[in-house]
C-alpha atoms as a PDB file:
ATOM      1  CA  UNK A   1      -7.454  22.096-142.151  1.00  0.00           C
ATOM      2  CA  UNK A   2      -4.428  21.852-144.286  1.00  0.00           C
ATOM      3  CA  UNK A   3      -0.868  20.713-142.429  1.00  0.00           C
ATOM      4  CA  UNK A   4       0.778  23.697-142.991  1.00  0.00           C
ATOM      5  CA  UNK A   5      -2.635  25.888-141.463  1.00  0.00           C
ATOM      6  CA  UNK A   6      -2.331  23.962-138.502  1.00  0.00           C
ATOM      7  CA  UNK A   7       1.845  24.113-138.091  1.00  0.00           C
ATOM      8  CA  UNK A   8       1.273  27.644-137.714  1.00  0.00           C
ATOM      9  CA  UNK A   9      -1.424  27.572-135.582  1.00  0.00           C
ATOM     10  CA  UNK A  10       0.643  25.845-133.794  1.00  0.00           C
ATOM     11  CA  UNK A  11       3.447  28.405-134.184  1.00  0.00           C
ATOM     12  CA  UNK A  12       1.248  31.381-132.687  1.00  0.00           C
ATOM     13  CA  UNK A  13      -0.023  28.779-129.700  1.00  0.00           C
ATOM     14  CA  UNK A  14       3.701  28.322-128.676  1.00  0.00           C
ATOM     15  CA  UNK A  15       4.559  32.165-128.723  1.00  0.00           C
ATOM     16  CA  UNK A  16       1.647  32.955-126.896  1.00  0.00           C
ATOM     17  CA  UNK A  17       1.120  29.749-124.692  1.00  0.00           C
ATOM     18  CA  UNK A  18       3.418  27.818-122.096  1.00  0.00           C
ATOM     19  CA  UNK A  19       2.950  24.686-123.452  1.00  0.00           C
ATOM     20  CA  UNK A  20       4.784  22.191-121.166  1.00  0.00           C
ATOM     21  CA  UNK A  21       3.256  19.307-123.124  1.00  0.00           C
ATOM     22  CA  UNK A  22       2.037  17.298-126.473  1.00  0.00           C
ATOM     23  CA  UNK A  23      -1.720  16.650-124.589  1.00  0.00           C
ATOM     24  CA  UNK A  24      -1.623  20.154-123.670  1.00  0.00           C
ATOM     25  CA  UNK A  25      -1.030  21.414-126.998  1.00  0.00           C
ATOM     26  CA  UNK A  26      -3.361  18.721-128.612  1.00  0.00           C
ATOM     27  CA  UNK A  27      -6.106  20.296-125.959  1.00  0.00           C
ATOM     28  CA  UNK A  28      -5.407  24.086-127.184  1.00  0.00           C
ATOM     29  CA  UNK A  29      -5.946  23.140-130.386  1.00  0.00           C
ATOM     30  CA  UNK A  30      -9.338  21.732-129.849  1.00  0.00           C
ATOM     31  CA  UNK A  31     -10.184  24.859-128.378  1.00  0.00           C
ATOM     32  CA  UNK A  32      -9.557  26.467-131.536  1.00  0.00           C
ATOM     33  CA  UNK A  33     -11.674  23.457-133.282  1.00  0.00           C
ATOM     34  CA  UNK A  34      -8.518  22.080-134.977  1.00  0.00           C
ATOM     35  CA  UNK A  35      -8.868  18.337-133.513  1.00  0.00           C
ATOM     36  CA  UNK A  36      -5.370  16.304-134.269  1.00  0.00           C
ATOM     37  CA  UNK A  37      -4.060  13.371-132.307  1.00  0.00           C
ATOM     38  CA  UNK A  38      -0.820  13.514-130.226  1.00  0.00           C
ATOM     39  CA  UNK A  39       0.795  11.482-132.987  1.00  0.00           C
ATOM     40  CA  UNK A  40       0.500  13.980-135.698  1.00  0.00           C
ATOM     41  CA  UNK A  41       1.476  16.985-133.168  1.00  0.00           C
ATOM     42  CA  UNK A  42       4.743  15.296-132.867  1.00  0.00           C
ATOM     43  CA  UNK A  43       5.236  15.067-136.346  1.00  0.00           C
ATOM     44  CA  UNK A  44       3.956  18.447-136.763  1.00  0.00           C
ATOM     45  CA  UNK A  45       6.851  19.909-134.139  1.00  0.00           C
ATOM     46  CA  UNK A  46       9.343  17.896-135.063  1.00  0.00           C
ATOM     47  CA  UNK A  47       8.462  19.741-138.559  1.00  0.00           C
ATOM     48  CA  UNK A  48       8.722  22.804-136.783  1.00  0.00           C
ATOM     49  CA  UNK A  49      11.910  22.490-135.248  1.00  0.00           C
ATOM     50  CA  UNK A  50      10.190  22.888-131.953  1.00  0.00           C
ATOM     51  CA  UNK A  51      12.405  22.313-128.857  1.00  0.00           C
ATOM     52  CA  UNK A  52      12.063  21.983-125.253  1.00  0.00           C
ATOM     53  CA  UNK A  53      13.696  24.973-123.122  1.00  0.00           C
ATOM     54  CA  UNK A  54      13.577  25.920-119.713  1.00  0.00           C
ATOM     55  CA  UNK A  55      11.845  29.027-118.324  1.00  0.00           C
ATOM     56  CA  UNK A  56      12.983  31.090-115.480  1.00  0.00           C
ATOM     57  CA  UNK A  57      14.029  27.602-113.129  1.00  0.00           C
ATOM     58  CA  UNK A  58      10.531  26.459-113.887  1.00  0.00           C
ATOM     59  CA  UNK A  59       9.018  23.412-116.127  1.00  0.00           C
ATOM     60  CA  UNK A  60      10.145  22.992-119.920  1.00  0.00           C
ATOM     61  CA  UNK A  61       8.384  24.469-122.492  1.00  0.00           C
ATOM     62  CA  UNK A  62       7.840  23.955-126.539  1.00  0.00           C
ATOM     63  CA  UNK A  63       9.460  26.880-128.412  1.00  0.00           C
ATOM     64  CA  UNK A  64      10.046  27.307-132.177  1.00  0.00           C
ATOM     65  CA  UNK A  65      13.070  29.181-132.633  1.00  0.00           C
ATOM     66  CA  UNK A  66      12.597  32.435-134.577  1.00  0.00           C
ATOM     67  CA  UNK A  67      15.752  32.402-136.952  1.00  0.00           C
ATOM     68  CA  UNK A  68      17.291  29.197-138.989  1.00  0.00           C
ATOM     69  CA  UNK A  69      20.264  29.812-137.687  1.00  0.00           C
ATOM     70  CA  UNK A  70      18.790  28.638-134.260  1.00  0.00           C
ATOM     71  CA  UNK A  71      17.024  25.852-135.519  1.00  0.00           C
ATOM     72  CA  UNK A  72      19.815  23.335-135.087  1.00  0.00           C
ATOM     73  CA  UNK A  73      19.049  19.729-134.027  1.00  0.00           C
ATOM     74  CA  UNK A  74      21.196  19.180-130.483  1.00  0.00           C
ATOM     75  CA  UNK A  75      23.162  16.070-131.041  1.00  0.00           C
ATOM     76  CA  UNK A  76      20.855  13.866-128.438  1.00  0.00           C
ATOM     77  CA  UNK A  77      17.990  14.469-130.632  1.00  0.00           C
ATOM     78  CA  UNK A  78      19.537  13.465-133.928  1.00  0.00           C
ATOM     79  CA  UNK A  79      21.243  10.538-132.585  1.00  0.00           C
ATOM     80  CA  UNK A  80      17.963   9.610-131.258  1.00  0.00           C
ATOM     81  CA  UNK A  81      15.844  10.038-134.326  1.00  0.00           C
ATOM     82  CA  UNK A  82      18.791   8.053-136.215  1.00  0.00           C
ATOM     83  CA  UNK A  83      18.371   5.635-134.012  1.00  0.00           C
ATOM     84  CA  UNK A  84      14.794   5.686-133.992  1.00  0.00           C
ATOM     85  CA  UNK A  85      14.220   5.570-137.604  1.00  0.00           C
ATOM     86  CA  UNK A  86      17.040   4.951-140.054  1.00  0.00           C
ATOM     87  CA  UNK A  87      17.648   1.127-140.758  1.00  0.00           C
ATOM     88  CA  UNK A  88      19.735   0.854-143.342  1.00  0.00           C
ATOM     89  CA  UNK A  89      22.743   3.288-144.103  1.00  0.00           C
ATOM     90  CA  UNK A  90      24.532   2.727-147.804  1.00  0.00           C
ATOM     91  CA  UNK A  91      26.962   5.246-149.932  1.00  0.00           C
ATOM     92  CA  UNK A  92      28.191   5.616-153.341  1.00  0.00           C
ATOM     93  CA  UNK A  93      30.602   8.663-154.139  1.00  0.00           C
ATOM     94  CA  UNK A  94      29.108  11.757-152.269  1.00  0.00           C
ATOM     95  CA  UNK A  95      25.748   9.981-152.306  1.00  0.00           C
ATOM     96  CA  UNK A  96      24.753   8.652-148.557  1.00  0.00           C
ATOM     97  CA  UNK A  97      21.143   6.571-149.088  1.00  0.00           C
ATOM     98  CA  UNK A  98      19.030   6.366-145.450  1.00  0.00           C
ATOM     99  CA  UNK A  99      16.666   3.748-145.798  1.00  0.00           C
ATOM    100  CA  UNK A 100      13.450   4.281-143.081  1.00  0.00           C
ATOM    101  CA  UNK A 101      10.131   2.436-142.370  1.00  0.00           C
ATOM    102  CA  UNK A 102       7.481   3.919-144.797  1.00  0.00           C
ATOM    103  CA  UNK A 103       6.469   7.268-144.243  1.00  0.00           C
ATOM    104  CA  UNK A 104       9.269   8.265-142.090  1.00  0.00           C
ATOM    105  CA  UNK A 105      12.282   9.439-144.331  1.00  0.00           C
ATOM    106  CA  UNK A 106      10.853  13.535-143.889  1.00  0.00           C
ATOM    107  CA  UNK A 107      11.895  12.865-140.125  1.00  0.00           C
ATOM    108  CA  UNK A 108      15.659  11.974-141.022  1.00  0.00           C
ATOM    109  CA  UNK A 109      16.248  14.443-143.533  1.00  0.00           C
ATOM    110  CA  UNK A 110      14.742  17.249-141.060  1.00  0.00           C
ATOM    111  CA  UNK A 111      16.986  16.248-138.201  1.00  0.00           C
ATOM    112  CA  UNK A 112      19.961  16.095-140.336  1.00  0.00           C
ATOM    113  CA  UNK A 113      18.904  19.509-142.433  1.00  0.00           C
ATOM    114  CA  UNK A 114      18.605  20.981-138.663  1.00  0.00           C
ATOM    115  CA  UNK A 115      21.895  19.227-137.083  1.00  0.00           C
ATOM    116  CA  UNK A 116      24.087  22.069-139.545  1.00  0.00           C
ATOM    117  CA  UNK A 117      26.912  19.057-139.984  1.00  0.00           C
ATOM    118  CA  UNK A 118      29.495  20.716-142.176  1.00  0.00           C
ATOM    119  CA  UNK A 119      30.119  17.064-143.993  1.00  0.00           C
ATOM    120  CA  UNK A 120      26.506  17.383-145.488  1.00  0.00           C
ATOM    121  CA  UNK A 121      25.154  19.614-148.390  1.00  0.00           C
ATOM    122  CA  UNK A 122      21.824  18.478-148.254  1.00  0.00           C
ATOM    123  CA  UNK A 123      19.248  15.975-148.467  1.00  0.00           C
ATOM    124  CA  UNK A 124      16.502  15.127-150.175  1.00  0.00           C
ATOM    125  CA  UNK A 125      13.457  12.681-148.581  1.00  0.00           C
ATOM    126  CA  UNK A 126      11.168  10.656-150.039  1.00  0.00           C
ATOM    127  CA  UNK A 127       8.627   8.382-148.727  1.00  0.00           C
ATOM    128  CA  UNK A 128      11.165   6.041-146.979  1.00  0.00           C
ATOM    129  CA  UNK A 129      14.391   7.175-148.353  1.00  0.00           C
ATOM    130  CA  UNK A 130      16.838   9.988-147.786  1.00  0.00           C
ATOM    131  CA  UNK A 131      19.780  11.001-149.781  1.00  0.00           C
ATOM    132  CA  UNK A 132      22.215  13.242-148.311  1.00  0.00           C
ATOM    133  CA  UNK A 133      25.262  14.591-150.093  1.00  0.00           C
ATOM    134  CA  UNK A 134      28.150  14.445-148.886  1.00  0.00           C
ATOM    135  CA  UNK A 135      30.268  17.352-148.658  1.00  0.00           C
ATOM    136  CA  UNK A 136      33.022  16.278-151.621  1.00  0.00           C
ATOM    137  CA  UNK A 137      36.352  16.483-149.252  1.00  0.00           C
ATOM    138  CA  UNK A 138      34.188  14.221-146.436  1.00  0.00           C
ATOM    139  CA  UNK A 139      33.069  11.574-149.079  1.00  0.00           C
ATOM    140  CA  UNK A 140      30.150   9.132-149.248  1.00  0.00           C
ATOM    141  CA  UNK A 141      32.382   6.448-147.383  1.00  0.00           C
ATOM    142  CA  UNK A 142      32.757   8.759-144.266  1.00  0.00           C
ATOM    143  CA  UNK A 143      29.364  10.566-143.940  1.00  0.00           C
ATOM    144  CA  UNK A 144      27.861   6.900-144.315  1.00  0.00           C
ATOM    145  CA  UNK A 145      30.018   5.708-141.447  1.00  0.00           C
ATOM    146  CA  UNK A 146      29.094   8.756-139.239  1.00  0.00           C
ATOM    147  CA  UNK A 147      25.366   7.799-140.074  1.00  0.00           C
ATOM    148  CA  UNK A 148      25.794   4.563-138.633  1.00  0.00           C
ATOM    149  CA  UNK A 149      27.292   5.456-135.854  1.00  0.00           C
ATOM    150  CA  UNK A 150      24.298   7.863-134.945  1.00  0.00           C
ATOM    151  CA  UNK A 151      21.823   5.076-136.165  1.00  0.00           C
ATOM    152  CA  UNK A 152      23.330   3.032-133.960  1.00  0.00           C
ATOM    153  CA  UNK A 153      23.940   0.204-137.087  1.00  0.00           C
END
């Protein structure tokens, strides 16, 4: 099964499922035959923009908000993914370059894309690099600082 065929399989488990869990969710899936590990159905909500919201005073559960405009990162989770994954922050201009371990830069830009910052028009991810642009009036200088901060560099 392709990623994006099981990201919305995913999707439909979440709005029809309280999924309180990663296992869980890995174990729902296997009832529909898709087998992935707990690893990739991280990756594959993080993707998502899944979050974790409480229900009615009861556990927290995986939702995928409906709308972009609800899809922003909270600040905890982008510092933490900063933190987690970007290792090197350096600017030229408008140009901010995150540099991640291999495979991880899609993480970073997705967390940023999600976070809404006003000082960023965009980014772009490769394997283990992001660029973001800099909004022109912010500059590379001070976006690049602000990335450090959240990186934790």
């Amino acid at each position: 099964m392709a990623k994006n065929q099981r990201q919305h399989r995913i999707g439909k488990i979440l709005e029809n499922n309280v999924v309180t869990s990663q296992a869980q969710l890995v174990e729902l899936l296997a009832e529909e035959g898709i087998i992935a590990t707990q690893a990739t159905v991280s990756r594959d909500l993080e993707e998502l923009g899944a979050i974790k919201v409480r229900v009615s005073g009861r556990e927290s559960v995986y939702a995928v908000p409906e709308l972009p405009k609800d899809q922003a990162a909270p600040e905890e989770h982008l510092k933490r993914v900063m933190s987690d994954w970007v290792v090197e922050v350096t600017h030229s201009s408008v140009i901010v370059l995150l540099r991640t371990p291999p495979g991880c830069a899609h993480v970073v830009a997705s967390a940023l894309d999600r976070s809404q910052m006003k000082e960023i028009l965009g980014t772009v991810a490769g394997d283990d690099t992001v660029i973001v642009i800099a909004e022109e009036d912010h500059g590379g200088e001070n976006v690049a600082h602000m990335m450090r901060l959240l990186a934790g560099l």
